[in-house]
Protein backbone atom coordinates (compact mmCIF):
# COMPACT_ATOMS: atom_id res chain seq x y z
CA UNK A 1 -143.46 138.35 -109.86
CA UNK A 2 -139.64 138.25 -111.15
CA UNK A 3 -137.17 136.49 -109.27
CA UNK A 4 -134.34 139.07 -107.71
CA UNK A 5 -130.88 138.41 -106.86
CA UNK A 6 -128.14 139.44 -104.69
CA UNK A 7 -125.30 139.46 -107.25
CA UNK A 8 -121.45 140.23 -106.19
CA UNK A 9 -118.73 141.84 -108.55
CA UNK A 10 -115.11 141.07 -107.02
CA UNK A 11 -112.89 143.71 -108.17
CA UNK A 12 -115.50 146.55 -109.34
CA UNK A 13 -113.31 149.14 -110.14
CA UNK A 14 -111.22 147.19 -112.31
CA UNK A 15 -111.56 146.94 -116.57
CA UNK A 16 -113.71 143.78 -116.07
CA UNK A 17 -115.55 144.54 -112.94
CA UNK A 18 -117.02 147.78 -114.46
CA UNK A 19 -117.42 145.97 -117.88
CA UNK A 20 -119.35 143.49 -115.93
CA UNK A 21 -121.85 145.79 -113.95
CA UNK A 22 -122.23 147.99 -117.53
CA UNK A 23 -123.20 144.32 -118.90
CA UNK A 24 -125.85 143.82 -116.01
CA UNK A 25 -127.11 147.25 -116.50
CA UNK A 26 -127.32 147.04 -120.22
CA UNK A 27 -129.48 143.43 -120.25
CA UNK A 28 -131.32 144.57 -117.32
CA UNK A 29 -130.77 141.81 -114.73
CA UNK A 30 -133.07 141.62 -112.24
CA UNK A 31 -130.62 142.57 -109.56
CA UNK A 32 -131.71 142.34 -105.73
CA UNK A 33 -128.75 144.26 -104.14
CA UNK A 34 -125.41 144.98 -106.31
CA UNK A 35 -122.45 144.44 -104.07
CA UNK A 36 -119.16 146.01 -105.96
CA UNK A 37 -116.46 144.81 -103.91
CA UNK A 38 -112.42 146.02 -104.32
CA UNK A 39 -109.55 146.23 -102.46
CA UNK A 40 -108.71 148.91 -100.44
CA UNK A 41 -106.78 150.74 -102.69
CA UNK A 42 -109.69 151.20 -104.72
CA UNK A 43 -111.54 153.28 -102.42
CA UNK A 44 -113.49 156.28 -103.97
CA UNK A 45 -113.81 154.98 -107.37
């Protein structure tokens, strides 16, 4: 069995958060949970 992990992306919505997660996704990290975290003002994207 794989170890998981709990990974955090501060500022998600933003050009390096989502080029980040796309980066996680394309290397297929073995990702737990995937908490995208932004500001407020980012809500809905």
């Amino acid at each position: 069995m794989s170890k998981k992990y709990n990974v955090a992306v501060v500022g998600a919505t933003g050009a390096v958060g989502e080029t980040m997660i796309s980066i996680l996704e394309e290397r297929d990290f073995p990702i737990e949970n995937l908490y995208a975290l932004a500001s407020s003002r980012s809500a809905g994207k």
